[in-house]
C-alpha atoms as a PDB file:
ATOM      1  CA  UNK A   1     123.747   7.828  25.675  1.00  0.00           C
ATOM      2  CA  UNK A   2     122.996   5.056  28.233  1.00  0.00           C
ATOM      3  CA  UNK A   3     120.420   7.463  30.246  1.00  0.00           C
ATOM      4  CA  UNK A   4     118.576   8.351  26.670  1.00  0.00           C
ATOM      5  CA  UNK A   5     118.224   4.692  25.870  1.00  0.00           C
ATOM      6  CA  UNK A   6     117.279   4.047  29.769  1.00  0.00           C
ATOM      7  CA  UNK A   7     114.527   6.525  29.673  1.00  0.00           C
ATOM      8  CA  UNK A   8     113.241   6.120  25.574  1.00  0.00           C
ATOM      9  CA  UNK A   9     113.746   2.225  25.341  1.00  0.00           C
ATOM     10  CA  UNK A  10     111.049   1.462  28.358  1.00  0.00           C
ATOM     11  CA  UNK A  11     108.905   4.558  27.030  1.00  0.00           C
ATOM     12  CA  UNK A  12     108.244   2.839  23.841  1.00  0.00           C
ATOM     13  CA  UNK A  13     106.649   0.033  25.933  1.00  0.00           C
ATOM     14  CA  UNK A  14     104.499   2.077  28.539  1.00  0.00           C
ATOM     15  CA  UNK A  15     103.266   4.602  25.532  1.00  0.00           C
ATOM     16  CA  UNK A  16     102.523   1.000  23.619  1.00  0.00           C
ATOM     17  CA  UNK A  17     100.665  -0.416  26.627  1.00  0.00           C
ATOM     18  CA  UNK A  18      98.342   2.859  26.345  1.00  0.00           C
ATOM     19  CA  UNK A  19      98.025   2.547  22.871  1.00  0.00           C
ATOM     20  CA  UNK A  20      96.639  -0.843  22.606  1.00  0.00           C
ATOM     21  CA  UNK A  21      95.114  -1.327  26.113  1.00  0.00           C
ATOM     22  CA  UNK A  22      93.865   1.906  26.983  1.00  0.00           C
ATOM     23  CA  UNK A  23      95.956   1.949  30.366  1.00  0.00           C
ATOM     24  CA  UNK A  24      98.823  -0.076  31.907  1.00  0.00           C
ATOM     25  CA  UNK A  25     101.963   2.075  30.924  1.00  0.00           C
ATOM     26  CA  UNK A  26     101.751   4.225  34.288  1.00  0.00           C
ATOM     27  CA  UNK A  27     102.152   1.078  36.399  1.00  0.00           C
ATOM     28  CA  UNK A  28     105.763   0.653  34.223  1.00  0.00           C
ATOM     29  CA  UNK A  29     106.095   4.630  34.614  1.00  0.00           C
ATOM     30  CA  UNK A  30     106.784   4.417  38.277  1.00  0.00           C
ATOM     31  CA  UNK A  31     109.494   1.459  38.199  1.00  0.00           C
ATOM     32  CA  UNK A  32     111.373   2.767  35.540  1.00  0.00           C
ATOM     33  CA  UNK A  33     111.838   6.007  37.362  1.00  0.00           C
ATOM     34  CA  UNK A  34     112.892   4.188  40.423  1.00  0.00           C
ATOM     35  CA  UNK A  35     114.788   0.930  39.257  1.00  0.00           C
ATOM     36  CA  UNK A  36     116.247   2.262  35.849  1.00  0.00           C
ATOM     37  CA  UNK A  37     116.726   6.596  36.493  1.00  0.00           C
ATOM     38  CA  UNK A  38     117.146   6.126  40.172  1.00  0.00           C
ATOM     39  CA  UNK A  39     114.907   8.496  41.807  1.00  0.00           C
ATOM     40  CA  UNK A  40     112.764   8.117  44.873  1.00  0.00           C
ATOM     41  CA  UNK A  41     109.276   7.160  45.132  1.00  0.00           C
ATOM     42  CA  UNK A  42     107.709  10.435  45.904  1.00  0.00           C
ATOM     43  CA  UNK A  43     109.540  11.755  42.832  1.00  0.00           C
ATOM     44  CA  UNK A  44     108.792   8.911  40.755  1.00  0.00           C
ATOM     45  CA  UNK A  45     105.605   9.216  41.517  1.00  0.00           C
ATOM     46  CA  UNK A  46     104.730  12.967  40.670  1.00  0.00           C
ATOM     47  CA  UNK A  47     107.084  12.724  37.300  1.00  0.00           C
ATOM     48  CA  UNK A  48     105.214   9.627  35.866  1.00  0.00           C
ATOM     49  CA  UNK A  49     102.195  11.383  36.885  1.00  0.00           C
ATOM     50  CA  UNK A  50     103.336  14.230  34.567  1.00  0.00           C
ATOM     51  CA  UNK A  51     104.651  11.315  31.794  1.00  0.00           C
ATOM     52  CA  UNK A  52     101.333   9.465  31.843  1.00  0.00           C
ATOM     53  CA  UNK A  53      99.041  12.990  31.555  1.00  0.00           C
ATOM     54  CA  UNK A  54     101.227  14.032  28.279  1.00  0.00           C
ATOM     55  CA  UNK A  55     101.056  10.596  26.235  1.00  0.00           C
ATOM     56  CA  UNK A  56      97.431   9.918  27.709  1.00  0.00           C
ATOM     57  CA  UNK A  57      96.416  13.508  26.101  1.00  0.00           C
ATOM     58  CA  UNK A  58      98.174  12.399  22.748  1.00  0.00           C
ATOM     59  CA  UNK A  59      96.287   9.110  22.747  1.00  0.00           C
ATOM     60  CA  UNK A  60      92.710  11.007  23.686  1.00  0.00           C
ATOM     61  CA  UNK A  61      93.492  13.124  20.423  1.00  0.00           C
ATOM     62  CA  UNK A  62      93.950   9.503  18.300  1.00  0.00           C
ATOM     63  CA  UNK A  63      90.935   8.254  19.121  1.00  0.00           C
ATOM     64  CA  UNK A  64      88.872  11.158  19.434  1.00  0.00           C
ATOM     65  CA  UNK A  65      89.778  11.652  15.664  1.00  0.00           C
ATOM     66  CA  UNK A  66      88.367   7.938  15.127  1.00  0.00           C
ATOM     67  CA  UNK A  67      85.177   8.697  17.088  1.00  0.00           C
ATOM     68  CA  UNK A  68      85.957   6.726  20.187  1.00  0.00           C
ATOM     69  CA  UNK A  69      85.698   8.993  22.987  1.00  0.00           C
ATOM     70  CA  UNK A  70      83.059   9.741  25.324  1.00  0.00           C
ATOM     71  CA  UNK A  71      83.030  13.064  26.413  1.00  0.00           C
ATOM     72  CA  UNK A  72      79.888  12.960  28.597  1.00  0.00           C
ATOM     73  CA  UNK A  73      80.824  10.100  30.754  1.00  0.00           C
ATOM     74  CA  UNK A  74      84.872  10.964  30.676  1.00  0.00           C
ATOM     75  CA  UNK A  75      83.250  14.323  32.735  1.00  0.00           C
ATOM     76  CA  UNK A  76      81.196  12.575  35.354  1.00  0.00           C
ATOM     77  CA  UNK A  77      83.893   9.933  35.349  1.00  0.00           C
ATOM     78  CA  UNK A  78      87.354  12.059  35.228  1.00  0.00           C
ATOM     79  CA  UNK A  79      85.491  14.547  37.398  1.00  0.00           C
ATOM     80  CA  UNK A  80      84.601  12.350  40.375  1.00  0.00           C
ATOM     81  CA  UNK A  81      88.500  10.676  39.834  1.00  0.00           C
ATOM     82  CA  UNK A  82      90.043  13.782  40.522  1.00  0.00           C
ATOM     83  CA  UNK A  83      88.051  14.291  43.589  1.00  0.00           C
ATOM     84  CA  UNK A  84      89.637  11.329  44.574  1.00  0.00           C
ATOM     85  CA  UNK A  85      93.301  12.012  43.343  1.00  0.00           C
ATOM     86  CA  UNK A  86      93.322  15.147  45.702  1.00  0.00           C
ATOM     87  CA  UNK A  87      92.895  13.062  48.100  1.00  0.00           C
ATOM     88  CA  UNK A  88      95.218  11.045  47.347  1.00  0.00           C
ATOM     89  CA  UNK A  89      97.791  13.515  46.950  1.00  0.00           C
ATOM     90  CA  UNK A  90      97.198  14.120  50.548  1.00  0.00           C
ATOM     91  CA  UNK A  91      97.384  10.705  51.829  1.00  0.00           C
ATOM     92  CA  UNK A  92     100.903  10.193  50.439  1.00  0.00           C
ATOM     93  CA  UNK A  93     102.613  12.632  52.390  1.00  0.00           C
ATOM     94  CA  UNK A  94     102.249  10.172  55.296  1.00  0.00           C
ATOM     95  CA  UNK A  95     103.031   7.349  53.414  1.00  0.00           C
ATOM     96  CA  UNK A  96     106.568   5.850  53.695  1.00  0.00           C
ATOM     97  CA  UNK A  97     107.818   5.430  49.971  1.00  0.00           C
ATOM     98  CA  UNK A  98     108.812   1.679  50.763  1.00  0.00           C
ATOM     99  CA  UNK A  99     105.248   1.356  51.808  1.00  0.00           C
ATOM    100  CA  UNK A 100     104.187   3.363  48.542  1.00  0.00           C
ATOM    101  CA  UNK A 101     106.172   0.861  46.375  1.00  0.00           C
ATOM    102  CA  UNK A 102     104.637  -2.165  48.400  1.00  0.00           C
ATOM    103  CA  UNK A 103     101.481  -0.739  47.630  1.00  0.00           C
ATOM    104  CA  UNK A 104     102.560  -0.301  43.626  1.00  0.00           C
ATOM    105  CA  UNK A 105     102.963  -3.555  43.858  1.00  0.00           C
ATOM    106  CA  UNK A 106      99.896  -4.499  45.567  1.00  0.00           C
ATOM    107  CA  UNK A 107      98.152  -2.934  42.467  1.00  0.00           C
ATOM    108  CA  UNK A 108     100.110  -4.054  39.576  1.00  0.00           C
ATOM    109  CA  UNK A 109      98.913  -8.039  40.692  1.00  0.00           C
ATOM    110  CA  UNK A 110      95.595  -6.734  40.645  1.00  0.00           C
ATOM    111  CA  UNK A 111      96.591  -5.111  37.536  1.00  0.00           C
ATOM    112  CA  UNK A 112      97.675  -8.188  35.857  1.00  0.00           C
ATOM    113  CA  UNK A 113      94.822 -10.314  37.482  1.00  0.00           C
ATOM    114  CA  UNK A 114      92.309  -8.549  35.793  1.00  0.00           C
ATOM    115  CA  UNK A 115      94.309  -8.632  32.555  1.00  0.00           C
ATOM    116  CA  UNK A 116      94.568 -12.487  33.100  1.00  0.00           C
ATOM    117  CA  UNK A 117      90.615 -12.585  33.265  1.00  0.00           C
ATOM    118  CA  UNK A 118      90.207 -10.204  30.196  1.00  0.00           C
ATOM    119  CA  UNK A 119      86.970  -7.940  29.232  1.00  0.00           C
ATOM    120  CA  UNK A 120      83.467  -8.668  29.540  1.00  0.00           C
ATOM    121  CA  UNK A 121      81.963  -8.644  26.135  1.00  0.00           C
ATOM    122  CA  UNK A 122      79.730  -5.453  25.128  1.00  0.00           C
ATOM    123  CA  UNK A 123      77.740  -6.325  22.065  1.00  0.00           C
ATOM    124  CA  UNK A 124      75.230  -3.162  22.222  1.00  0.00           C
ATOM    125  CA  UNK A 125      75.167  -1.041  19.058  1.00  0.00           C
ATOM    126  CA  UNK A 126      76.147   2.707  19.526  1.00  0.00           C
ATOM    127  CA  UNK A 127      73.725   4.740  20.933  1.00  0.00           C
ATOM    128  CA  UNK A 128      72.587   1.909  23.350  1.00  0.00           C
ATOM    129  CA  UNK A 129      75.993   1.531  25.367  1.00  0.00           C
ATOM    130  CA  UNK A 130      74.835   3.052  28.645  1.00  0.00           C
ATOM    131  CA  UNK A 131      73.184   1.822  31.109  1.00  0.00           C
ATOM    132  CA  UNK A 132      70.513   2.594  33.812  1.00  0.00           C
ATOM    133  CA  UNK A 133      71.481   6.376  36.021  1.00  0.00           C
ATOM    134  CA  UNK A 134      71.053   3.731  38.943  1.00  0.00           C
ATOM    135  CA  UNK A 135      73.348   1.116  37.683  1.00  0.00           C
ATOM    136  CA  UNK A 136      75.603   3.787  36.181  1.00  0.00           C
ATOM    137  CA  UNK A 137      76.380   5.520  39.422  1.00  0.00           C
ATOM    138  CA  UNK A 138      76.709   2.772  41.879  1.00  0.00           C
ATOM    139  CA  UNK A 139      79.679   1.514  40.020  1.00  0.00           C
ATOM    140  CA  UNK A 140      81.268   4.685  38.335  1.00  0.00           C
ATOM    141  CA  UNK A 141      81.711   6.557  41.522  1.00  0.00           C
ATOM    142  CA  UNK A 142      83.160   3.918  44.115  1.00  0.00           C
ATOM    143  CA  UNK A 143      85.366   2.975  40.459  1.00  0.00           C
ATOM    144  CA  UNK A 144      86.106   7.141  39.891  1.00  0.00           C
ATOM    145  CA  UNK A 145      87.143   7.537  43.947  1.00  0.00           C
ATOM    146  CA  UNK A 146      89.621   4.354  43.944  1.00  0.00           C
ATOM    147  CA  UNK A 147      91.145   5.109  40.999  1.00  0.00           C
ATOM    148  CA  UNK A 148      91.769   8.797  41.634  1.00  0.00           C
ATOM    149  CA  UNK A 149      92.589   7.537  45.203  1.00  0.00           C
ATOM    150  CA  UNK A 150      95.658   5.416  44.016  1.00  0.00           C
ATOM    151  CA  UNK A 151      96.570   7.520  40.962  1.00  0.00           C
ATOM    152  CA  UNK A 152      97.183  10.241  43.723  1.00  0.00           C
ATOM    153  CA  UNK A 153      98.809   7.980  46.040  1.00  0.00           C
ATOM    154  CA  UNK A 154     100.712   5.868  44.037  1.00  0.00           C
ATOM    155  CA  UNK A 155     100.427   6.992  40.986  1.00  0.00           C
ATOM    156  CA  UNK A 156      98.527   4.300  38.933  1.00  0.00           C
ATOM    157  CA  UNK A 157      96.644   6.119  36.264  1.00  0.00           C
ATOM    158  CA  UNK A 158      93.975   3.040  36.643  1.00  0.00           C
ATOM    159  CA  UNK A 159      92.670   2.241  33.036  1.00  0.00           C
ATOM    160  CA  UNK A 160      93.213  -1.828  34.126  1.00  0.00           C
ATOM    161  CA  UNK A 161      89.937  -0.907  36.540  1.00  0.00           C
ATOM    162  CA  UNK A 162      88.480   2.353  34.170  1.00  0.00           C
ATOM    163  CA  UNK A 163      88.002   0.216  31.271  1.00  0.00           C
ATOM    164  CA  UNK A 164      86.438  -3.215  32.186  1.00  0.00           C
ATOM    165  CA  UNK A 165      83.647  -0.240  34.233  1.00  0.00           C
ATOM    166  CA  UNK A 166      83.214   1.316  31.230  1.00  0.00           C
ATOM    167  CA  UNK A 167      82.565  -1.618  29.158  1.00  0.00           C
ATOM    168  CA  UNK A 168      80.178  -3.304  31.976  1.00  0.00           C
ATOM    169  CA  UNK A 169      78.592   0.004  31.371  1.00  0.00           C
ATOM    170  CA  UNK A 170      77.953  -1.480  27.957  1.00  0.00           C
ATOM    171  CA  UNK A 171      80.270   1.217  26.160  1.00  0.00           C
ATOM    172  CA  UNK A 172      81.721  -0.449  23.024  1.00  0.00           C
ATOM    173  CA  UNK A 173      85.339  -2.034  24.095  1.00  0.00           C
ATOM    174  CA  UNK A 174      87.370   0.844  21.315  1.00  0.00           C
ATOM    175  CA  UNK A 175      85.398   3.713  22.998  1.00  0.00           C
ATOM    176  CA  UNK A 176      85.914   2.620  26.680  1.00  0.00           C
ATOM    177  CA  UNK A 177      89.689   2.997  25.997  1.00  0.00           C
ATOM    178  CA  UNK A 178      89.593   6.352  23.836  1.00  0.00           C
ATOM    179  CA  UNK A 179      87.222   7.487  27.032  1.00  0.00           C
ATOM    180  CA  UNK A 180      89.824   5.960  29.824  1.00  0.00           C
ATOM    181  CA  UNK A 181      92.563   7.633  28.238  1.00  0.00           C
ATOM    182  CA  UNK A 182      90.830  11.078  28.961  1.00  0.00           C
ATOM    183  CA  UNK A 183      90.144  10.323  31.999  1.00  0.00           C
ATOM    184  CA  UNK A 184      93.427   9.556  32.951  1.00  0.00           C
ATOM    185  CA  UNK A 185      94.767  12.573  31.597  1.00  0.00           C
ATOM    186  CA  UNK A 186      92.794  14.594  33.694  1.00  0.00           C
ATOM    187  CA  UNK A 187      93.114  12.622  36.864  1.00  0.00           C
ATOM    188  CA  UNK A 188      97.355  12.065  36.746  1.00  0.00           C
ATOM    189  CA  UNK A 189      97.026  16.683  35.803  1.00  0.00           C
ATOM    190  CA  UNK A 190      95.542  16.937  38.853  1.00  0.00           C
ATOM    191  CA  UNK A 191      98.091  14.541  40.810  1.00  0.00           C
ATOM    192  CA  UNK A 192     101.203  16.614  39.364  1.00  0.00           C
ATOM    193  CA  UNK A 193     100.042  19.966  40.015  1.00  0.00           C
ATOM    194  CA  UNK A 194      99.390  18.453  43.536  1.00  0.00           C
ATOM    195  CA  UNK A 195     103.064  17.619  44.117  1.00  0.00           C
ATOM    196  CA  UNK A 196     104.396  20.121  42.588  1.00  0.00           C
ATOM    197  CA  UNK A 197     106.290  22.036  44.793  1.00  0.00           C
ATOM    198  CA  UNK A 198     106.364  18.939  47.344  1.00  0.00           C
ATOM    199  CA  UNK A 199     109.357  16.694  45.575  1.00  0.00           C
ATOM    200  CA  UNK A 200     111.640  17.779  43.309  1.00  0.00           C
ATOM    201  CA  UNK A 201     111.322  17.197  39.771  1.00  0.00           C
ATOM    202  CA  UNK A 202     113.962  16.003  36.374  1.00  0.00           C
ATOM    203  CA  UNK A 203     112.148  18.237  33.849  1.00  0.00           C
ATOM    204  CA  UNK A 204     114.857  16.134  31.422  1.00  0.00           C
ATOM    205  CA  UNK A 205     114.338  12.931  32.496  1.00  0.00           C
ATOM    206  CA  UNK A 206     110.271  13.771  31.964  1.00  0.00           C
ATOM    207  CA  UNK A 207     110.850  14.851  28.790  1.00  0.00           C
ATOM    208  CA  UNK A 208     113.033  11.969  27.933  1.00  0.00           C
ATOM    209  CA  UNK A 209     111.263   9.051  28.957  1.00  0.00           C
ATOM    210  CA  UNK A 210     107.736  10.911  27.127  1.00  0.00           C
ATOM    211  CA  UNK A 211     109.766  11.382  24.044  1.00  0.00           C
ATOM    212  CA  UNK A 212     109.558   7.525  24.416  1.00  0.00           C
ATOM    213  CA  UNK A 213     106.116   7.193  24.779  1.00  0.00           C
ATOM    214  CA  UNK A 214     104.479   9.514  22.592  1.00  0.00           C
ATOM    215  CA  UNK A 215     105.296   7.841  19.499  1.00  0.00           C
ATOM    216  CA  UNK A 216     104.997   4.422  21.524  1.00  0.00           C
ATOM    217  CA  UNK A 217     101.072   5.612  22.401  1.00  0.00           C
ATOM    218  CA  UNK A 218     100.850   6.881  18.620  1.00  0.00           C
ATOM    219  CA  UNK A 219     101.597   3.113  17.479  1.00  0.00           C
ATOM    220  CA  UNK A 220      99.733   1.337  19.850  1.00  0.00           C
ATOM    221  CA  UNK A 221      96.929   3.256  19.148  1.00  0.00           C
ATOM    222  CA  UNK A 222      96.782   2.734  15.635  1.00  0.00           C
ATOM    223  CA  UNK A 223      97.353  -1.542  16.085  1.00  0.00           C
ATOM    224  CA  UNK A 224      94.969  -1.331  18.420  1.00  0.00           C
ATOM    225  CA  UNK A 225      92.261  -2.698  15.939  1.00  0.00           C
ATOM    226  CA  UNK A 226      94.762  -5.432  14.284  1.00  0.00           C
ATOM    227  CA  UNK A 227      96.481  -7.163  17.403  1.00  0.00           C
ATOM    228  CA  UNK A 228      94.841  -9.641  19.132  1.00  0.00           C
ATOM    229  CA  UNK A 229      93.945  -8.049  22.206  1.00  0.00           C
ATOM    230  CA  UNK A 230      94.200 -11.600  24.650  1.00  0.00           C
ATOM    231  CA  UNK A 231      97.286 -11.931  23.497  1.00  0.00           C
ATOM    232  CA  UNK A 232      98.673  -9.054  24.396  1.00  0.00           C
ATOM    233  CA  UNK A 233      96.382  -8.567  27.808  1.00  0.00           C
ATOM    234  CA  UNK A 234      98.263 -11.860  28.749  1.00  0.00           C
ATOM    235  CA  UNK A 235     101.738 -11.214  27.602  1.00  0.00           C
ATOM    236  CA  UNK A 236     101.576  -7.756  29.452  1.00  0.00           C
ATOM    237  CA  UNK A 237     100.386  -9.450  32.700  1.00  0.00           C
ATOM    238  CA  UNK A 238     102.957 -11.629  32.799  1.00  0.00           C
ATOM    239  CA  UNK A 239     105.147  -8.873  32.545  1.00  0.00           C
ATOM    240  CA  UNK A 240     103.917  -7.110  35.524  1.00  0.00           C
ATOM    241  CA  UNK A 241     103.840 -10.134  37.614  1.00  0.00           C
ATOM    242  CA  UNK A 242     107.435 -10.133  36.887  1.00  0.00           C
ATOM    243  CA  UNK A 243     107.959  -6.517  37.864  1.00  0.00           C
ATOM    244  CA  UNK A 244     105.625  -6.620  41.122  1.00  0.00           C
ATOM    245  CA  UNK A 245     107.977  -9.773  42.152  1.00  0.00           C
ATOM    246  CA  UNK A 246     111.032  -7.172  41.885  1.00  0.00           C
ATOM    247  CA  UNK A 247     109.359  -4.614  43.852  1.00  0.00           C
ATOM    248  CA  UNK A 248     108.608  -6.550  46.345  1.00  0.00           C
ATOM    249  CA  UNK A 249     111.730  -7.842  46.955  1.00  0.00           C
ATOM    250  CA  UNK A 250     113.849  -4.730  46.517  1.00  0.00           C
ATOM    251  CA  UNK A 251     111.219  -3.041  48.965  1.00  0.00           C
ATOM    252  CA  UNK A 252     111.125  -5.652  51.747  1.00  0.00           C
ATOM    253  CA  UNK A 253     114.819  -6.652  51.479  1.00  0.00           C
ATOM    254  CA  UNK A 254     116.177  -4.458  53.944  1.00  0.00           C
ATOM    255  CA  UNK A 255     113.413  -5.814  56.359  1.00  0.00           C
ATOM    256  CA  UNK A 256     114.988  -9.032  55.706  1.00  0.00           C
ATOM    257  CA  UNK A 257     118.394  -8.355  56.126  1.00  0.00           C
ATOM    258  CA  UNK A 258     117.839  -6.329  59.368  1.00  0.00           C
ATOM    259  CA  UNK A 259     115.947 -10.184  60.900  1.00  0.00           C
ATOM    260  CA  UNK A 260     118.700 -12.041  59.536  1.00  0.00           C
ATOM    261  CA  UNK A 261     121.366 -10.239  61.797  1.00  0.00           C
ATOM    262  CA  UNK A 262     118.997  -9.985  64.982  1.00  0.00           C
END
């Protein structure tokens, strides 16, 4: 009973943080795998990649019903990520998984940094949202490689950095996250299938913590209009200051201990 609350209680929360913000939940994905289920980073890593892809497909399907998703720039922008999550993939097999989780960490600040700052504004009207091929490509690719880079790596889906592109794209702020939640469904597919094999996975623990998060992602989604979004971009950052802190401890601690008896 303790593990099904453990993996369901925090899956609420992550499938919530899609939901509402369009990304966020696979930076809690990773901890609680770690911290709360006690698996290593490598397999924390491919199994929230696995997590994230299921409730980020079930959140696409929301707001592709509502007439918020892209399709056309979800391809150009999903296909360049994945590009970069192969990569990714490959990087992290030399990658110490102390160093991966100081990394995580690294990235949930910037996470909640950019949540601090909140959105720029996109007033267009639809069917004016995108903006010049030039304009368009110099950000969306370096944007597409880093994120696939660290959702490989790592395994930070990235809609804190998919969205705030999208909407300086000037893609209305409810289709930007319909749009990054496709894209991060195809870019954390493409991490999974790369570990698999490579680390061993929990099938239960997978399905356990997404039983969470579907209907988490499935309420989020639909509040997503109604909640003040600065509000809740604020309260969440807070949150993963508070998390990154713990990482960063529990991952450097040893170093610490090892100086203090030299």
């Amino acid at each position: 009973m303790q593990v099904l609350a453990a993996a369901i209680v925090p899956g609420l929360l992550i499938g919530g943080a899609l939901g509402l913000l369009g990304g966020g939940g696979s930076v809690l994905t990773v901890p609680l795998f770690v911290y709360v289920l006690g698996f290593n980073p490598r397999e924390a890593i491919a199994m929230s990649l696995a997590v994230v892809a299921a409730t980020s497909a079930f959140g696409t399907a929301g707001h592709w019903r509502a007439g918020h998703v892209n399709f056309r720039i979800a391809a150009v922008f999903g296909g360049v990520a994945m590009l970069g999550t192969v990569f990714g993939v490959r990087l992290a097999r030399f990658i110490p998984g102390t160093t991966q989780m100081v990394i995580f960490g690294v990235v949930m600040v910037a996470a909640a940094l950019f949540m601090f700052r909140g959105r720029p504004r996109c007033d267009e009207e639809p069917g004016e949202h995108i903006a010049s091929p030039v304009m368009s490509a110099g950000m969306v690719v370096p944007a597409a490689l880093l994120v696939g880079s660290l959702t490989g790596s790592v395994g930070v889906g990235g809609g804190f950095l998919i969205v705030p592109v999208l909407v300086l794209l000037r893609m209305p702020l409810r289709e930007a996250v319909g749009t990054s939640l496709l894209v991060i469904t195809g870019t954390c597919i493409a991490g999974f299938l790369g570990y698999v094999g490579h680390v061993r996975l929990d099938w239960v623990a997978m399905t356990l913590v997404a039983a969470g998060t579907l209907p988490g992602i499935a309420m989020g989604s639909y509040l997503h209009g109604f909640v003040p979004q600065a509000v809740i971009r604020r309260a969440f950052a807070v949150l993963l200051m508070m998390i990154a802190a713990f990482i960063f401890i529990e991952s450097m601690a040893p170093q610490w201990a090892m100086s203090a008896g030299r």
